[in-house]
Protein backbone atom coordinates (compact mmCIF):
# COMPACT_ATOMS: atom_id res chain seq x y z
CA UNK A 1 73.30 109.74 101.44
CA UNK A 2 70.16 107.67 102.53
CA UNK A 3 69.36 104.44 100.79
CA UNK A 4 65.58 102.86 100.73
CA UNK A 5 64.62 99.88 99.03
CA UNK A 6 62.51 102.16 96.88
CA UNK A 7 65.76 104.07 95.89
CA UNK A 8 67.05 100.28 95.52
CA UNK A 9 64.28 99.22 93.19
CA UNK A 10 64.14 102.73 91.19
CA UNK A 11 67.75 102.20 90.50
CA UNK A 12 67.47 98.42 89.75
CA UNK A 13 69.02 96.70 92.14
CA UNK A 14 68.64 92.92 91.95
CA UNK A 15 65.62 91.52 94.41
CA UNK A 16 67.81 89.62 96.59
CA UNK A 17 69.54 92.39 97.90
CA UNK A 18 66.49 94.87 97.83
CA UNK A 19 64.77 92.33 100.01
CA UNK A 20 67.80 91.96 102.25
CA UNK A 21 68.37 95.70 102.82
CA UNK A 22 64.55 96.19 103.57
CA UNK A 23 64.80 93.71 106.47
CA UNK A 24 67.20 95.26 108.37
CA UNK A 25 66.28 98.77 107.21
CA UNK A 26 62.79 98.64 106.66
CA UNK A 27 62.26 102.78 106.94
CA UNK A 28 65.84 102.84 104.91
CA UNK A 29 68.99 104.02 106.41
CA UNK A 30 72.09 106.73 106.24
CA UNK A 31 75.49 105.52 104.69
CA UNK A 32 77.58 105.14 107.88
CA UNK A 33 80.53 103.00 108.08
CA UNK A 34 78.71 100.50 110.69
CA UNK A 35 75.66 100.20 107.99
CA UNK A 36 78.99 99.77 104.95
CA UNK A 37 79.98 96.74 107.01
CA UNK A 38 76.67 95.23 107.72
CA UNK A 39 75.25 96.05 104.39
CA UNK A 40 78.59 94.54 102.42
CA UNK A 41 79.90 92.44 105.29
CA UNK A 42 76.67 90.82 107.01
CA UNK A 43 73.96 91.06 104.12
CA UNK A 44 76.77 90.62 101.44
CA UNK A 45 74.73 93.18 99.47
CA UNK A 46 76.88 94.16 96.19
CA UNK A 47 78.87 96.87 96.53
CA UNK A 48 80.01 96.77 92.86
CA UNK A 49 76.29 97.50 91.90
CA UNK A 50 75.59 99.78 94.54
CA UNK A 51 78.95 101.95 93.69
CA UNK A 52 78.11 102.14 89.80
CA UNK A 53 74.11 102.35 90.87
CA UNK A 54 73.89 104.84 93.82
CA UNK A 55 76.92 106.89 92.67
CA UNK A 56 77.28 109.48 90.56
CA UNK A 57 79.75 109.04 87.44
CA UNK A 58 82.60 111.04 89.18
CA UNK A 59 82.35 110.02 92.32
CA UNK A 60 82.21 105.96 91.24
CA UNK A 61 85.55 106.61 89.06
CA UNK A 62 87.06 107.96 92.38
CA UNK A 63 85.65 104.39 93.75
CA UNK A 64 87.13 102.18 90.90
CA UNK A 65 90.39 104.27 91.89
CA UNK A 66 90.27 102.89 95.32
CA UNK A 67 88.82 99.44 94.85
CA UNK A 68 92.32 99.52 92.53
CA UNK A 69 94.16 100.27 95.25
CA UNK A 70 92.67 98.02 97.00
CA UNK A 71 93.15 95.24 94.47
CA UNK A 72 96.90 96.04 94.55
CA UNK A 73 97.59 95.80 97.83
CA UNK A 74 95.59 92.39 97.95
CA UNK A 75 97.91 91.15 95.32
CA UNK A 76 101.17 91.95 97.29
CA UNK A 77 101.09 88.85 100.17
CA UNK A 78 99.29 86.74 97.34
CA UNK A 79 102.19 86.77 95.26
CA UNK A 80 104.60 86.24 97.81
CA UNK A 81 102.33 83.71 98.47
CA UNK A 82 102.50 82.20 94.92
CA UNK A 83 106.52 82.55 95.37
CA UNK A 84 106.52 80.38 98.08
CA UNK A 85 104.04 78.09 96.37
CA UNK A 86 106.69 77.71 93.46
CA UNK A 87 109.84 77.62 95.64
CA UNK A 88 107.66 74.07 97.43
CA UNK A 89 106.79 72.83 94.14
CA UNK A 90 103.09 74.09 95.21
CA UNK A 91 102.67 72.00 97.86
CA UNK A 92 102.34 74.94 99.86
CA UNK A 93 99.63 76.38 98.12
CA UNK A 94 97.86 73.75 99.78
CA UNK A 95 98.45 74.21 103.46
CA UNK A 96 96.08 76.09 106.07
CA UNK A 97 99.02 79.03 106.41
CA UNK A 98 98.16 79.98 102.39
CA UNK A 99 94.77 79.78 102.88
CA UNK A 100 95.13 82.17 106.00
CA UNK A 101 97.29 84.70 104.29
CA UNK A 102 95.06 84.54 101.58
CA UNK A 103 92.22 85.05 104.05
CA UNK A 104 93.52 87.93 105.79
CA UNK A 105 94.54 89.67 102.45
CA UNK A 106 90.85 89.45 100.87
CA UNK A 107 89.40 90.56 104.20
CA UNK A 108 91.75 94.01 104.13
CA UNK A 109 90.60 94.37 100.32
CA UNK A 110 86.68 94.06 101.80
CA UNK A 111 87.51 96.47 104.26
CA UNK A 112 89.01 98.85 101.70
CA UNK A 113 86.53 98.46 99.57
CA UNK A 114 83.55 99.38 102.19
CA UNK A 115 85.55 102.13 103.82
CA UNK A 116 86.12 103.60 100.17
CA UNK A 117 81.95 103.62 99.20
CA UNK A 118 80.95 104.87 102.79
CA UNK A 119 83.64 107.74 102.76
CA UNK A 120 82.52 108.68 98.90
CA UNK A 121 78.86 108.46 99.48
CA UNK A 122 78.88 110.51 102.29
CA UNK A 123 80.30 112.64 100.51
CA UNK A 124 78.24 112.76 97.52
CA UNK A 125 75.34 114.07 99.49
């Protein structure tokens, strides 16, 4: 798949990120995972709206399916986070090590999420 900010516009995405992707891509660009992570990671372009807005219906349920995933596997050291937040009467909920777990889990979710539009867009074209 290549994205343009014309596509962007066409397909009404919002003018921050239209003006975002057409610095760094002025002449527009292929999906490839390096352009997923600047795009979503760098940019922090949405990759909800460019999943429902750049994908077809099929291939964005397949998305939602993985972003689920995703989601799930966030949620696994977060609770046993929260457990150990309860068992230290949440005092520990407060301390640099939650915060890091919690840091590390969002960043694999990210990840996930990016890998999961790049591998679904590619193949979409």
């Amino acid at each position: 798949m290549r994205i343009t900010a014309k596509l962007l516009r066409e397909k009404g995405a919002c003018f921050g990120d239209v003006n975002r992707f057409e610095e760094r891509w002025p002449d527009g660009c292929d999906v490839t995972p390096k352009n997923c992570e600047i795009a979503f990671g760098e940019l922090g372009m949405d990759i909800d709206w460019a999943a429902e807005g750049l994908l077809s219906v099929q291939v964005y349920i397949k998305f939602k399916k993985a972003e689920t995933l995703a989601w799930n596997e966030r949620n696994k050291p977060r609770d046993a986070a929260w457990a150990k937040c309860g068992d230290a009467g949440g005092t520990w909920c407060n301390r640099p090590e939650y915060r890091r777990v919690m840091s590390l889990a969002w960043a694999e979710y990210h990840k996930a999420c990016r890998a999961a539009f790049c591998e679904l867009a590619q193949q979409s074209t």
